[in-house]
C-alpha atoms as a PDB file:
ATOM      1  CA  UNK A   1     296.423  -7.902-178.011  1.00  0.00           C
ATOM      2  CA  UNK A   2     294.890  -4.870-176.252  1.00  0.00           C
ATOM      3  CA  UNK A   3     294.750  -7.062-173.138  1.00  0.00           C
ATOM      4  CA  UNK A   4     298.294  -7.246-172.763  1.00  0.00           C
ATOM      5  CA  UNK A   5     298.607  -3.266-172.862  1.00  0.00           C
ATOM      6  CA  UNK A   6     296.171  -2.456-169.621  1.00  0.00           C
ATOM      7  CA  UNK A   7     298.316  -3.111-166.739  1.00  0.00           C
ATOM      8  CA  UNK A   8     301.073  -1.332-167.979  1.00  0.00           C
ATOM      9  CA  UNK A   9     298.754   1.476-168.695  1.00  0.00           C
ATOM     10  CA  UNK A  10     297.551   1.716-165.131  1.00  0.00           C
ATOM     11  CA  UNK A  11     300.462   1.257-163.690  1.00  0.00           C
ATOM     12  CA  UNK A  12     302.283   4.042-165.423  1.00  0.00           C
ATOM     13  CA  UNK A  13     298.876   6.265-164.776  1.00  0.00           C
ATOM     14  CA  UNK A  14     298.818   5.498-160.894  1.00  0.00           C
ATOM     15  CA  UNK A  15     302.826   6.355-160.792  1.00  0.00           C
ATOM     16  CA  UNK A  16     301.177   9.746-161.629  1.00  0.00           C
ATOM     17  CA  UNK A  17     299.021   9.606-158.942  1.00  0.00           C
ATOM     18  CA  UNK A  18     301.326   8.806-156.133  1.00  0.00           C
ATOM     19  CA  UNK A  19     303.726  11.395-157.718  1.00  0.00           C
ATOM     20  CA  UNK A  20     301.769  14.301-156.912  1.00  0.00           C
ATOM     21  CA  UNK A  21     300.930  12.973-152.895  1.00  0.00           C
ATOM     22  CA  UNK A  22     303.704  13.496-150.431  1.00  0.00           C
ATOM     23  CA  UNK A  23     302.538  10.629-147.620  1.00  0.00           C
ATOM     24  CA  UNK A  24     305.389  12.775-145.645  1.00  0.00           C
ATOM     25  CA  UNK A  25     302.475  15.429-144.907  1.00  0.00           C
ATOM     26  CA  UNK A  26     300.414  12.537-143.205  1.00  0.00           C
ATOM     27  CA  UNK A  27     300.514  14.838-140.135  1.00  0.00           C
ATOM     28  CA  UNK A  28     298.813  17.699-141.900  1.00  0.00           C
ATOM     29  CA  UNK A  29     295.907  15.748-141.659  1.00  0.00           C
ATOM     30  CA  UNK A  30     295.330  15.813-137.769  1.00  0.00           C
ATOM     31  CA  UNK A  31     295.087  19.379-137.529  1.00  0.00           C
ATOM     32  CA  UNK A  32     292.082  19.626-137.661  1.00  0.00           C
ATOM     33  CA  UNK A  33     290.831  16.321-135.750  1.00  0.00           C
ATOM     34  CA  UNK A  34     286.520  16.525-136.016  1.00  0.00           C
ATOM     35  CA  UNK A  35     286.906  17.367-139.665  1.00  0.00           C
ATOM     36  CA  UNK A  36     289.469  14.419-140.535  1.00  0.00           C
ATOM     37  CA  UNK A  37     287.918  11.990-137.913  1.00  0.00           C
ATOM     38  CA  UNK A  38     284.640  12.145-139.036  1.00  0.00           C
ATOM     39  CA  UNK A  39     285.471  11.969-142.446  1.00  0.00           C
ATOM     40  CA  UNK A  40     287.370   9.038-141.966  1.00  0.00           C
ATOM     41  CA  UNK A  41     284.320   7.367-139.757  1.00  0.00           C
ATOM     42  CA  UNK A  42     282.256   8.432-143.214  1.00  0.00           C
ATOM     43  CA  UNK A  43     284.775   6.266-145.686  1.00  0.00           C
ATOM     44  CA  UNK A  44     285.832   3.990-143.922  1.00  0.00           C
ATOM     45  CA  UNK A  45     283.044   2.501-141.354  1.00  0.00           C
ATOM     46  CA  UNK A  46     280.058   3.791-143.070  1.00  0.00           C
ATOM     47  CA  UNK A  47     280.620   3.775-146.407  1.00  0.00           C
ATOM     48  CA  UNK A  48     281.711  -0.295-146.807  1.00  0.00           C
ATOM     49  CA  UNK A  49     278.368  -1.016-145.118  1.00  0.00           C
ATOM     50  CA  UNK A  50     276.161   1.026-147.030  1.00  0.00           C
ATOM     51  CA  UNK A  51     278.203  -0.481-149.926  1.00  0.00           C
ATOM     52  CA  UNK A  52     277.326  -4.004-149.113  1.00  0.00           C
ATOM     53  CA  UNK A  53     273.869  -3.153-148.382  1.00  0.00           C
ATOM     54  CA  UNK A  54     272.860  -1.470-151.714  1.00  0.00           C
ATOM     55  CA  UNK A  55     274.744  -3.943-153.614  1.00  0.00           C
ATOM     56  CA  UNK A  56     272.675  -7.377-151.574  1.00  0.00           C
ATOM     57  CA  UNK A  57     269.262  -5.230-152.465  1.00  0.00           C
ATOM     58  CA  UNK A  58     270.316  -4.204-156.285  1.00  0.00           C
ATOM     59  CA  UNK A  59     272.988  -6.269-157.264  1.00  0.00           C
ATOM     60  CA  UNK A  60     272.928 -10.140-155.582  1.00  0.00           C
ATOM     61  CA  UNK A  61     271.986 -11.509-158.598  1.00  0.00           C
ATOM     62  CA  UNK A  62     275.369 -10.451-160.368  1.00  0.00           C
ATOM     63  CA  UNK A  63     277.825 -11.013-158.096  1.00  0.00           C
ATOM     64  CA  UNK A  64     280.623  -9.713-160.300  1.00  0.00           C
ATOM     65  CA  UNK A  65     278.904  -6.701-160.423  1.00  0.00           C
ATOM     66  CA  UNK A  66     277.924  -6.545-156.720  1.00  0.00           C
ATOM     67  CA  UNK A  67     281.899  -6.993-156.055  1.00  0.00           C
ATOM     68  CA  UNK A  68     282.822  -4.159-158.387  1.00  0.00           C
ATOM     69  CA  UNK A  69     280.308  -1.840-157.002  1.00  0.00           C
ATOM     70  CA  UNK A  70     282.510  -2.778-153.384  1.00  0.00           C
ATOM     71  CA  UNK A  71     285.607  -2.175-154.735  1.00  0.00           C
ATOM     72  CA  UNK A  72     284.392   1.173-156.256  1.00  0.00           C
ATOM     73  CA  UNK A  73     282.701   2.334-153.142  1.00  0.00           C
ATOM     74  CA  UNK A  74     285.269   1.501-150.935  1.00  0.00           C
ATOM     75  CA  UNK A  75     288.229   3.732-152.184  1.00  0.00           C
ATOM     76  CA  UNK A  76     287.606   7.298-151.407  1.00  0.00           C
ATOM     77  CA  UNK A  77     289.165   9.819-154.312  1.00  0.00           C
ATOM     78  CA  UNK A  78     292.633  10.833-153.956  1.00  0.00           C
ATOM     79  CA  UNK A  79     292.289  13.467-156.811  1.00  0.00           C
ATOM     80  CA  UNK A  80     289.188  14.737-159.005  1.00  0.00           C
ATOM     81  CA  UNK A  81     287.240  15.569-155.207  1.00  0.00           C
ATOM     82  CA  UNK A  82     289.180  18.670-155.313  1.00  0.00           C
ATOM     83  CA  UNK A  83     288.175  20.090-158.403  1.00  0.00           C
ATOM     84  CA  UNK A  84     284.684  19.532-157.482  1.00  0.00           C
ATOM     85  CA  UNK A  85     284.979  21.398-154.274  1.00  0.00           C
ATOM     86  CA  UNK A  86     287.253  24.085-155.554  1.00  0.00           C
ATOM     87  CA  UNK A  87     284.036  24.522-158.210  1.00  0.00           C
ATOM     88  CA  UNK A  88     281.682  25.098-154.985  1.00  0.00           C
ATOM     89  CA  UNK A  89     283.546  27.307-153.543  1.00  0.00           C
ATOM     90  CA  UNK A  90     284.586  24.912-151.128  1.00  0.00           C
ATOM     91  CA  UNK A  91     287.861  24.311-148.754  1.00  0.00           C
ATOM     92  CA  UNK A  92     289.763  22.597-150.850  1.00  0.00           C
ATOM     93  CA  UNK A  93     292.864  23.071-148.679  1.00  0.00           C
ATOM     94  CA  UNK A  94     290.852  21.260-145.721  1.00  0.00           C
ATOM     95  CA  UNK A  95     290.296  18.892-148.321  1.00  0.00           C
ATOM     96  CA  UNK A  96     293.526  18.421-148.914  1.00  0.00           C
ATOM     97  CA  UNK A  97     294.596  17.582-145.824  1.00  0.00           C
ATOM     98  CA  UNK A  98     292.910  14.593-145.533  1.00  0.00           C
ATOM     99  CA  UNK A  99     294.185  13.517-148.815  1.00  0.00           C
ATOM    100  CA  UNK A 100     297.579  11.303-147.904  1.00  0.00           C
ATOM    101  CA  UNK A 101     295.557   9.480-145.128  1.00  0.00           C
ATOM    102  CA  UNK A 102     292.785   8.470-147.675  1.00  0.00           C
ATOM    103  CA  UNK A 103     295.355   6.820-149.774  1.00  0.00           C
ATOM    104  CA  UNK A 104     297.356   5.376-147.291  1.00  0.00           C
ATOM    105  CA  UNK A 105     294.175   3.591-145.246  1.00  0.00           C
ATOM    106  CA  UNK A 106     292.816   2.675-148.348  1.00  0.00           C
ATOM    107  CA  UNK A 107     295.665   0.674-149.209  1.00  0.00           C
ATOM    108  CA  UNK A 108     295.894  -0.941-146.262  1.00  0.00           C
ATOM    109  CA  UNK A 109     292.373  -1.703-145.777  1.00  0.00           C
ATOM    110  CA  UNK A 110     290.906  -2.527-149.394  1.00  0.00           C
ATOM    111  CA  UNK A 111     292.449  -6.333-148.988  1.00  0.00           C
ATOM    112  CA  UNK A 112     290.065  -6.519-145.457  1.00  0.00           C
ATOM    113  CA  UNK A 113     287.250  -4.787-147.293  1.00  0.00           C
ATOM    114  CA  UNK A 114     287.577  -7.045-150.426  1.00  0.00           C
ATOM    115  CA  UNK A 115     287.888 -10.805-148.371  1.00  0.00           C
ATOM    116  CA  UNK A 116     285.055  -9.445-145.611  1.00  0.00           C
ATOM    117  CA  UNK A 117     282.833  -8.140-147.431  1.00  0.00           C
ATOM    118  CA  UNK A 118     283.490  -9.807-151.105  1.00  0.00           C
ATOM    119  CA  UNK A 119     284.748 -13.028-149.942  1.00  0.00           C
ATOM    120  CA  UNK A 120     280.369 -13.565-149.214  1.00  0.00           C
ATOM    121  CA  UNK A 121     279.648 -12.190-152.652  1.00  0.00           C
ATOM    122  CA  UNK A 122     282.141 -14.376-154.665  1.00  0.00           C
ATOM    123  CA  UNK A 123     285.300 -16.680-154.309  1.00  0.00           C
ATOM    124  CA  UNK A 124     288.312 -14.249-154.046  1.00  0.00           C
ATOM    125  CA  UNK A 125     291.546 -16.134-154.531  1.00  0.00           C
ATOM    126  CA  UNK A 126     293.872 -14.618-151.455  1.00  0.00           C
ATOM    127  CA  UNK A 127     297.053 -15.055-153.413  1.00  0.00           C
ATOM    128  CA  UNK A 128     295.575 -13.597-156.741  1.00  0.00           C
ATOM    129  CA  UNK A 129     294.566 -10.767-154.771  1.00  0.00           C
ATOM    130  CA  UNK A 130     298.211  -9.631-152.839  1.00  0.00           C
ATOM    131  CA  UNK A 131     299.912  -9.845-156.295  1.00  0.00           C
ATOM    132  CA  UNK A 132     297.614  -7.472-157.407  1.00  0.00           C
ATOM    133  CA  UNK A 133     297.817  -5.242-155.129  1.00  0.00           C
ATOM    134  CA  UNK A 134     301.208  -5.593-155.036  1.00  0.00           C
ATOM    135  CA  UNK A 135     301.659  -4.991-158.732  1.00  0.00           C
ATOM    136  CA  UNK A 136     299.585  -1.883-159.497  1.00  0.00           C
ATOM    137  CA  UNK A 137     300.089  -0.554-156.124  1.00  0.00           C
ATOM    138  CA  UNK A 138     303.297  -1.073-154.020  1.00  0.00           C
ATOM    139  CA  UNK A 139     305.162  -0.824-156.895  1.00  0.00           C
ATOM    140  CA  UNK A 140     304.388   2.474-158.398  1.00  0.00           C
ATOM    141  CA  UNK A 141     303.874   3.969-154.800  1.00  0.00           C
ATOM    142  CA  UNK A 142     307.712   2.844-153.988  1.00  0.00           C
ATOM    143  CA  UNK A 143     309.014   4.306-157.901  1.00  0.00           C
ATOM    144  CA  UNK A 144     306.919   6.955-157.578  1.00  0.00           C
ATOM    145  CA  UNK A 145     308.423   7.838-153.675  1.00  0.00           C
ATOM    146  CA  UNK A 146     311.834   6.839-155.705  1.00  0.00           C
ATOM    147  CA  UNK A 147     311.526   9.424-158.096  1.00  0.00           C
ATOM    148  CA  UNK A 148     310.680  12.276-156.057  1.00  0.00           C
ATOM    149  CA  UNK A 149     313.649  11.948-153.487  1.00  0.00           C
ATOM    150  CA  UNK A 150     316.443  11.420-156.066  1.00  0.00           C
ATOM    151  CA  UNK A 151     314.652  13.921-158.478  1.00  0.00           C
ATOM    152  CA  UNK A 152     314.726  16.250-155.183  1.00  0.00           C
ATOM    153  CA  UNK A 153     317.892  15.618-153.756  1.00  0.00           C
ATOM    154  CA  UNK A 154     319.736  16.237-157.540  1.00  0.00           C
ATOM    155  CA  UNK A 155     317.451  19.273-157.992  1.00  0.00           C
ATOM    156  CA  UNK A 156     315.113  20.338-155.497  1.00  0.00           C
ATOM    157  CA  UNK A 157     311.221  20.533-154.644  1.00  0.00           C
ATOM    158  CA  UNK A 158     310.376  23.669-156.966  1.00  0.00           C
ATOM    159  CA  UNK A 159     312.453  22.386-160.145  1.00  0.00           C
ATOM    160  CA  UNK A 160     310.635  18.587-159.429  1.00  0.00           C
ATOM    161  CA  UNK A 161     306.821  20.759-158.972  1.00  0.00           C
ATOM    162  CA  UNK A 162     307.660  23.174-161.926  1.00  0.00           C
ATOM    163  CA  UNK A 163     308.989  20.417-164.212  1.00  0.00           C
ATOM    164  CA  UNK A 164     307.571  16.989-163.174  1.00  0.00           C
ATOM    165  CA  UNK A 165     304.595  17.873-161.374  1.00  0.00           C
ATOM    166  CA  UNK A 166     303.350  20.308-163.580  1.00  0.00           C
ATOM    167  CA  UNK A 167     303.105  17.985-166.533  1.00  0.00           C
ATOM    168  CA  UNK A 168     302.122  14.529-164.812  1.00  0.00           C
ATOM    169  CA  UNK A 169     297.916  16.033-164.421  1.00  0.00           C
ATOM    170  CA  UNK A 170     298.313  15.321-168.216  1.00  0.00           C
ATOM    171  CA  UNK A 171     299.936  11.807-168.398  1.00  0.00           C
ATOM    172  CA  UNK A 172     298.077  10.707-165.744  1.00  0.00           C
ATOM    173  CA  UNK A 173     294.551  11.557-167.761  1.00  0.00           C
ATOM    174  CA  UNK A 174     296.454   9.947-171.149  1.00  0.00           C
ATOM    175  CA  UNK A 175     297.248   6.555-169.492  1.00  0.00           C
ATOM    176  CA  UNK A 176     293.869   6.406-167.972  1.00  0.00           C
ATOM    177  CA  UNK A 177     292.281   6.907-171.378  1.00  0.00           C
ATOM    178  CA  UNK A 178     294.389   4.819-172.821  1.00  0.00           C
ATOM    179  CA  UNK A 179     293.704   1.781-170.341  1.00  0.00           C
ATOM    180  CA  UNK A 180     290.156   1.868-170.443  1.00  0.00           C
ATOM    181  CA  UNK A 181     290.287   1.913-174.424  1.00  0.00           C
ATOM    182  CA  UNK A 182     292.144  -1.513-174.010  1.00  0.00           C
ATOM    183  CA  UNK A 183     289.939  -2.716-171.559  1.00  0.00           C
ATOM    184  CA  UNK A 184     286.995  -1.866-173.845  1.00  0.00           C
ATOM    185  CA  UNK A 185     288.727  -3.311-177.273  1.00  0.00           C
ATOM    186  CA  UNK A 186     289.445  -6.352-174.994  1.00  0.00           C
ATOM    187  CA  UNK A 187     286.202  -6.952-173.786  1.00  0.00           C
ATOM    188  CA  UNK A 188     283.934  -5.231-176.359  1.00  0.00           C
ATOM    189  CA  UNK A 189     282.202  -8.313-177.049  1.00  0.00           C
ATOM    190  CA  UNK A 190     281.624  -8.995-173.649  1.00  0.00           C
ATOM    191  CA  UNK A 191     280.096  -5.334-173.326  1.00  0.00           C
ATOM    192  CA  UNK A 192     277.886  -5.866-175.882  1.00  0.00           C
ATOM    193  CA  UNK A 193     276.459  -8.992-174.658  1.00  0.00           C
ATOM    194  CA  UNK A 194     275.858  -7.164-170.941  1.00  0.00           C
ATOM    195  CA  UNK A 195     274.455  -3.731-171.621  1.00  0.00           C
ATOM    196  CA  UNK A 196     272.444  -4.107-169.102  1.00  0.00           C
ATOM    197  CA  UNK A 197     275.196  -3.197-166.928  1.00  0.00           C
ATOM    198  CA  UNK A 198     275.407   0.453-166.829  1.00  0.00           C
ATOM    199  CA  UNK A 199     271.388   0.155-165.782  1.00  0.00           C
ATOM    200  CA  UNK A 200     272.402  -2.146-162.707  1.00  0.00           C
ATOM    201  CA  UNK A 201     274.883   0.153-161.619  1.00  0.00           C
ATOM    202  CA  UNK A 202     272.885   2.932-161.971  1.00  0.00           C
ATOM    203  CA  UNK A 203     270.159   3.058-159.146  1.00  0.00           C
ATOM    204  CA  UNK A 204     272.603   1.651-156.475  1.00  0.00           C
ATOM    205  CA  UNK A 205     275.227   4.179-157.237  1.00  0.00           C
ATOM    206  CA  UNK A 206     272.940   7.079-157.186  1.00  0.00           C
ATOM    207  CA  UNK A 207     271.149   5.747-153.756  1.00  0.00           C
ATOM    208  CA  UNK A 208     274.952   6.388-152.588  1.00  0.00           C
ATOM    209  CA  UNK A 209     275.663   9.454-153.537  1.00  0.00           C
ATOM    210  CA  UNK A 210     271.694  10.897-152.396  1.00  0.00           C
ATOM    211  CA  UNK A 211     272.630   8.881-149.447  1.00  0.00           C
ATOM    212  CA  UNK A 212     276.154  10.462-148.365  1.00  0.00           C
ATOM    213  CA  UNK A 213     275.162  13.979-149.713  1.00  0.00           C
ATOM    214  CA  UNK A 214     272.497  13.969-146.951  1.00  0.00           C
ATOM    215  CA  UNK A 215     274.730  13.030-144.707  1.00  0.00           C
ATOM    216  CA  UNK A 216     277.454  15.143-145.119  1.00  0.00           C
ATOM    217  CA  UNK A 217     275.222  17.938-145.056  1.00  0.00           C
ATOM    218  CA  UNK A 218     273.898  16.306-141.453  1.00  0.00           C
ATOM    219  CA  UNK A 219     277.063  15.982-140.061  1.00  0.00           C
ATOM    220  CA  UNK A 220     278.141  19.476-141.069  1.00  0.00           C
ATOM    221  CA  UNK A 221     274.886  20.895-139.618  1.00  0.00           C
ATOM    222  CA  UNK A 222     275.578  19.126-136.210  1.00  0.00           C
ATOM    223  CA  UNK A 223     279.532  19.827-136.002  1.00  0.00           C
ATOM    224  CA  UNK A 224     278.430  23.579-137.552  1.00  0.00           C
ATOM    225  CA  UNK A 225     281.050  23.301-140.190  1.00  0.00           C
ATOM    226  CA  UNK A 226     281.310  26.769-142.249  1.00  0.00           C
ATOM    227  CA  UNK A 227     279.804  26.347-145.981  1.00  0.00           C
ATOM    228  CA  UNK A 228     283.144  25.748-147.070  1.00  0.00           C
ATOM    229  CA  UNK A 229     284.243  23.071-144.540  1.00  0.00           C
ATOM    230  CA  UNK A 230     280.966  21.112-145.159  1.00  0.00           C
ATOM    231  CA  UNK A 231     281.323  21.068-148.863  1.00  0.00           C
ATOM    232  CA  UNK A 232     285.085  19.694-148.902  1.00  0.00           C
ATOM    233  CA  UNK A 233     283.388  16.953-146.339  1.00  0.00           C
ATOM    234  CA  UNK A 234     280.330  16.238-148.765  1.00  0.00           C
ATOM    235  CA  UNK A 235     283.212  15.875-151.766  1.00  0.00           C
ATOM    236  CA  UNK A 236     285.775  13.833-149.698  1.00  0.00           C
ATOM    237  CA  UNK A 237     282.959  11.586-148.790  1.00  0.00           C
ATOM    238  CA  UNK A 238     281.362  11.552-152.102  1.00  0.00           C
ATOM    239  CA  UNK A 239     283.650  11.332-154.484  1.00  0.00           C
ATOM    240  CA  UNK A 240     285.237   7.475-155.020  1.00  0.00           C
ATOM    241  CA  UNK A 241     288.891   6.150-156.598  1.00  0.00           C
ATOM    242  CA  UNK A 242     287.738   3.942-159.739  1.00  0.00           C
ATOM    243  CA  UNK A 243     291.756   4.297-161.313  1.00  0.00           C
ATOM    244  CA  UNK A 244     292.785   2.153-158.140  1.00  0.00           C
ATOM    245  CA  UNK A 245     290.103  -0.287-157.896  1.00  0.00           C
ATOM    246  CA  UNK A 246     290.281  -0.738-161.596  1.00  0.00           C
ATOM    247  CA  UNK A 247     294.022  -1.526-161.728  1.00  0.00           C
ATOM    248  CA  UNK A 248     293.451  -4.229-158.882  1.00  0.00           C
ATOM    249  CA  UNK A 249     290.253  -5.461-160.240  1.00  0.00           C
ATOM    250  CA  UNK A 250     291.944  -6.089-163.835  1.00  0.00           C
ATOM    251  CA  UNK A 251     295.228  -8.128-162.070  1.00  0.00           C
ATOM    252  CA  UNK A 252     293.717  -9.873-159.189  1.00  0.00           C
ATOM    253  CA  UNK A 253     290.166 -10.896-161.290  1.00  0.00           C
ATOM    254  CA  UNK A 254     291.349 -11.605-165.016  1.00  0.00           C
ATOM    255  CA  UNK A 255     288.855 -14.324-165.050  1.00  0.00           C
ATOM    256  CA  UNK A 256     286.149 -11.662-163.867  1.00  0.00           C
ATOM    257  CA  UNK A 257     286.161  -9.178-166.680  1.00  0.00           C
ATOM    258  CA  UNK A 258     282.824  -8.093-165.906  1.00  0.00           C
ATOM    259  CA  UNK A 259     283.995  -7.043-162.779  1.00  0.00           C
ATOM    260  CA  UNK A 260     286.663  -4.405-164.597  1.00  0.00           C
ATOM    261  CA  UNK A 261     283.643  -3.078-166.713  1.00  0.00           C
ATOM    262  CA  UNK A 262     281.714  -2.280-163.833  1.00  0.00           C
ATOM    263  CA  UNK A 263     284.532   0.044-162.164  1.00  0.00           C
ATOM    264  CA  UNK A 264     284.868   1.558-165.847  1.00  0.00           C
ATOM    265  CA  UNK A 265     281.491   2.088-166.080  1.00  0.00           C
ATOM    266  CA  UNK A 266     281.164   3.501-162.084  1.00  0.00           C
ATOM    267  CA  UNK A 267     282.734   6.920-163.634  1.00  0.00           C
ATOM    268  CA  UNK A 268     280.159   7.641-166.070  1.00  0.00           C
ATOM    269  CA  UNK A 269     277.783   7.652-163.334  1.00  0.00           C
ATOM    270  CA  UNK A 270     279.931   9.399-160.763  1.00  0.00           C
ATOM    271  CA  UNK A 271     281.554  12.104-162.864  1.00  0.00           C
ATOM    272  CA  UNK A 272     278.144  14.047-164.277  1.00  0.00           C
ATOM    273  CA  UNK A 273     276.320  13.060-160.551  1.00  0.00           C
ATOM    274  CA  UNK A 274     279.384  15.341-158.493  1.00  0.00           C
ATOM    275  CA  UNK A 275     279.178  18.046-161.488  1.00  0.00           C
ATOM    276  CA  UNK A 276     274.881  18.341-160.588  1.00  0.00           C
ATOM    277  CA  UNK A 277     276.077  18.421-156.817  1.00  0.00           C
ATOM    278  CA  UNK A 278     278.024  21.211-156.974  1.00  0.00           C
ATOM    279  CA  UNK A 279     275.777  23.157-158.920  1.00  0.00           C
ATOM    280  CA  UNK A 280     273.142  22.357-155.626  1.00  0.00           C
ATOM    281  CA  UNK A 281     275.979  23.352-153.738  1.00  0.00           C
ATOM    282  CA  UNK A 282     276.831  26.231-155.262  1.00  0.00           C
ATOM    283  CA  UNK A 283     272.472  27.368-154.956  1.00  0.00           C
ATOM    284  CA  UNK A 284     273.185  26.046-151.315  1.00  0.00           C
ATOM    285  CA  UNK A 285     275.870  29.102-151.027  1.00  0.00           C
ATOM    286  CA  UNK A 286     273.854  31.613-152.679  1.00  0.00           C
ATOM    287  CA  UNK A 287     270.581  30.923-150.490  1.00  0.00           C
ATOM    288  CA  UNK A 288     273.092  30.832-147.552  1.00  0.00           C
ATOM    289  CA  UNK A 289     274.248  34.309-148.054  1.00  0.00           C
ATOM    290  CA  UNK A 290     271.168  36.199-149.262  1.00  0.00           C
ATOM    291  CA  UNK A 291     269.674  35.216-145.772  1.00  0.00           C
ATOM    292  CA  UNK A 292     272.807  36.416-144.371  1.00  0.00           C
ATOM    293  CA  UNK A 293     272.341  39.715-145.682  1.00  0.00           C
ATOM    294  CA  UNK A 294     268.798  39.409-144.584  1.00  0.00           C
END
């Protein structure tokens, strides 16, 4: 019966999510217009294509796979990027900034990205794929929204960031667990029979995030970004949103488990991959300075 509980679970964990991101700071983001434009070119333009590309030269022969690899490399992180660039010393305010606008385009663009560029990798049922979205996102985005006006408007912002906000980092990590140990008791058989999965996500994801890393230390270098500025740009344009993709992936593909798995398995990768970056980052900084001083 695990099955039933995974939804829910995500649903309840993305409510967290959208809880903590005020879209009404949207215009925070244009204040600084190379560092959010070019990021955006970066997720948004770049990103899908390179996406596609790795995933027809690694993946075509498993095109579940190939689409969950998409749908993972498509949404750019709305949450974990920051601890990683707060650990190298980054800007994580900067970062910040561009955080609202990540979410909102990636709503907005995810059903293009999906029927463009997954529509040629397998059949993607139109109407299977707005209830989903639907579902696990419009929903908790307008209860979370909800929440924080009434929740504001009986108390106000510091009770609802001292009380609420304070304790949803820790639901939101709960419900997560808690959805991917359904989705594995659920599809543990299926796991078993594909372990080859986690080795076919492996090289493709990595080419992506030696890929972008280069990159975003390119386009820092030519835009001569500070340290700090080009590390939030290498994490904002590194890091990706597998809680999202997963939630659609599970209600728009139920007949594509394999699809779910990969997203679940995309974080196992990702996770210990932005950890080593920062520590190259953080090497980056010291080498930086000492020729400073020099």
């Amino acid at each position: 019966y695990s099955n039933y509980f995974i939804t829910p679970f995500l649903m309840i964990m993305l409510l967290g999510v959208f809880s903590q991101i005020p879209l009404n700071q949207l215009k925070t983001s244009f204040r600084n217009i190379k560092f959010t434009m070019v990021s955006l070119c970066v997720n948004f333009i770049w990103t899908p294509i390179l996406a596609w590309v790795l995933g027809y030269i690694f993946l075509s022969d498993t095109p579940a796979i190939w689409l969950g690899f998409i749908m993972l490399l498509v949404t750019p992180c709305t949450d974990w990027y920051l601890i990683f660039t707060g650990i190298s010393k980054g800007n994580v305010a900067l970062g910040t900034t561009v955080l609202p606008l990540n979410l909102l385009l990636q709503l907005l663009l995810l059903p293009f990205y999906l029927y463009l560029l997954g529509n040629s990798v397998i059949e993607i049922n139109a109407m299977n794929l707005l209830y989903g979205i639907f579902l696990v996102l419009v929903t908790p985005i307008f209860v979370a929204n909800l929440i924080r006006k009434i929740t504001i408007l009986i108390k106000d912002i510091k009770w609802f960031e001292e009380n609420i906000l304070s304790r949803v980092s820790i639901c939101q990590t709960i419900f997560l667990n808690l959805a991917i140990v359904a989705m594995f008791a659920s599809q543990g058989s299926m796991l078993l029979n594909n372990p080859k999965i986690l080795l076919k996500m492996l090289g493709p994801l990595l080419l992506f995030f030696i890929v972008n890393f280069f990159v975003g230390q390119l386009v820092g270098k030519l835009l001569k970004f500070d340290y700090e500025d080009t590390v939030a740009f290498n994490f904002t344009t590194l890091a990706r949103n597998s809680p999202i993709s997963l939630a659609i992936a599970v209600t728009s593909f139920p007949e594509e488990p394999i699809i779910a798995l990969a997203l679940i398995i995309g974080p196992l990768i990702e996770l210990p991959v932005l950890a080593l970056i920062s520590q190259i980052l953080l090497k980056i900084r010291k080498k930086h300075y000492i020729q400073q001083i020099e």
